[in-house]
Protein backbone atom coordinates (compact mmCIF):
# COMPACT_ATOMS: atom_id res chain seq x y z
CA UNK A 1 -27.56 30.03 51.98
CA UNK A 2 -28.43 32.31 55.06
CA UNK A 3 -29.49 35.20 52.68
CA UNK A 4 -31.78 33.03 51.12
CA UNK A 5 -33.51 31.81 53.99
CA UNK A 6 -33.53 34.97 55.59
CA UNK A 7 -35.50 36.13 52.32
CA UNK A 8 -37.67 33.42 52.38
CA UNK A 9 -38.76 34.25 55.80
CA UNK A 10 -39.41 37.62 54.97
CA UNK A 11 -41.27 37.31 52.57
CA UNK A 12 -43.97 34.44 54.36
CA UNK A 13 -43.52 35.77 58.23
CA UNK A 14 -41.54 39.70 57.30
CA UNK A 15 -44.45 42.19 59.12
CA UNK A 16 -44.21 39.61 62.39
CA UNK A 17 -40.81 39.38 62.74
CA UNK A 18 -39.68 42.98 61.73
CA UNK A 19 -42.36 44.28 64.50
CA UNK A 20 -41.01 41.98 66.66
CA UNK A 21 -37.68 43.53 66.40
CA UNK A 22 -38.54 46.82 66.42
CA UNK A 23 -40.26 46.02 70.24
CA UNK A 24 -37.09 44.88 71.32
CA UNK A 25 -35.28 48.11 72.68
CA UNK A 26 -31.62 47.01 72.28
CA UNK A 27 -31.91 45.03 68.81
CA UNK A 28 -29.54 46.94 66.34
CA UNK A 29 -31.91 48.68 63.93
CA UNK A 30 -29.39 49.23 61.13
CA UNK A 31 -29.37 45.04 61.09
CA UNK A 32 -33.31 45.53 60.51
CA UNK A 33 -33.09 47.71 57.99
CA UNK A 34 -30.81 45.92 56.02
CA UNK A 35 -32.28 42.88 55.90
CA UNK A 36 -35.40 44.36 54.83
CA UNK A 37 -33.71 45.91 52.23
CA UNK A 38 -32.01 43.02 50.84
CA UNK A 39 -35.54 40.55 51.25
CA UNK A 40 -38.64 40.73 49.11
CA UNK A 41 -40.17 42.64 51.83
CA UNK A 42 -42.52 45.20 50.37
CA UNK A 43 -41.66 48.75 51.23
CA UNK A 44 -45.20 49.49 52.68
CA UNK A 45 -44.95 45.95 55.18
CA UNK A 46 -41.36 47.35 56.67
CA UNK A 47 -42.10 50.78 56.70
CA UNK A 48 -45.68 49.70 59.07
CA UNK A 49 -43.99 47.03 60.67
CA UNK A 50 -41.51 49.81 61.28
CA UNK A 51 -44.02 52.33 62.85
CA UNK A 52 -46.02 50.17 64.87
CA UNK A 53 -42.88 48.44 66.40
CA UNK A 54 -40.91 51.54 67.33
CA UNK A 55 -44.23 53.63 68.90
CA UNK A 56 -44.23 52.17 72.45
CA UNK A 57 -39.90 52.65 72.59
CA UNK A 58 -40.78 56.39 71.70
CA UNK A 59 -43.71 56.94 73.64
CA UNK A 60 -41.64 55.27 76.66
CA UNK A 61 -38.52 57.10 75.80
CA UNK A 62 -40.25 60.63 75.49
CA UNK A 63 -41.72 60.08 78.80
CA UNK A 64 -38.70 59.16 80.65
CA UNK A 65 -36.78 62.02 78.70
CA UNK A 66 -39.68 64.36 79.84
CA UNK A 67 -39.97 62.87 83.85
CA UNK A 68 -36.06 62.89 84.21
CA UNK A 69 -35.70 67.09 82.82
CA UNK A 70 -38.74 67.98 85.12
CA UNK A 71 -37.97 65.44 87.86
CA UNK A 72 -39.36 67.10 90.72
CA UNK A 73 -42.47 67.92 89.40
CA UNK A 74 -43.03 64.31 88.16
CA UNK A 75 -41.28 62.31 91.06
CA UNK A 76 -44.13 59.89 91.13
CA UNK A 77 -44.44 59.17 87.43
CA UNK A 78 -40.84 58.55 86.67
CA UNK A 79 -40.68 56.05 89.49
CA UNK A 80 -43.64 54.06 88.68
CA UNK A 81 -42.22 54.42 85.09
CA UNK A 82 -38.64 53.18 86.19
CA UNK A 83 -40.17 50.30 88.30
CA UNK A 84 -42.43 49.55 85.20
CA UNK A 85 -39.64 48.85 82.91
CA UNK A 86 -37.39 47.38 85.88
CA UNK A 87 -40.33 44.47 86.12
CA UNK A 88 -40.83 44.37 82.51
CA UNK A 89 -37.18 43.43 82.12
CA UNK A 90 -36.84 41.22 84.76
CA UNK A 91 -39.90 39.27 83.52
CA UNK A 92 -38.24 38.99 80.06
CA UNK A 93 -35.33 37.30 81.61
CA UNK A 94 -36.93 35.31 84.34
CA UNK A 95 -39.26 33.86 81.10
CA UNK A 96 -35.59 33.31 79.46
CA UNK A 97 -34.49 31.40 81.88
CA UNK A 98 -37.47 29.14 82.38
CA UNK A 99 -36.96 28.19 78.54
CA UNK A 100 -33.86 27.24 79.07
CA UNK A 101 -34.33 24.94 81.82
């Protein structure tokens, strides 16, 4: 079944592919949780998988929270920080495409 495979894989390939999660911004992290809570997944691989994936969404969203409520002190900041993640997204999905082709 799909549980079982799902706890097979997180047991061999678990740190990798709950990090990799946690990068992406937009992935729903209640799904994460719960599927390291129903795997073999030890608690100290998810909850350091955990940490090192969300840091750079924090760090960014800080940031961004900080450059947007003092905006005209950091005008410069927040728009190489809004271009930065404007290319970083459109890279994502310009690599998407190419795979699919």
């Amino acid at each position: 079944s799909y549980l079982t495979m799902a706890n097979e894989f997180s047991t061999s390939k678990g740190v990798k592919a709950v990090l990799i999660a946690r990068l992406v911004p937009l992935t729903p992290s209640g799904i994460i949780t719960m599927l390291g809570a129903i795997s073999h997944m030890s608690f100290r691989d998810m909850f350091w998988a955990t940490c090192i994936g969300k840091a750079p969404s924090i760090f960014l969203e800080v940031i961004l929270g900080h450059d947007i409520a003092f905006a005209s002190d950091n005008k410069v900041r927040l728009s190489v920080l809004i271009l930065l993640v404007i290319a970083i997204y459109a890279y994502l999905w310009w690599k998407k495409r190419q795979m699919q082709s």
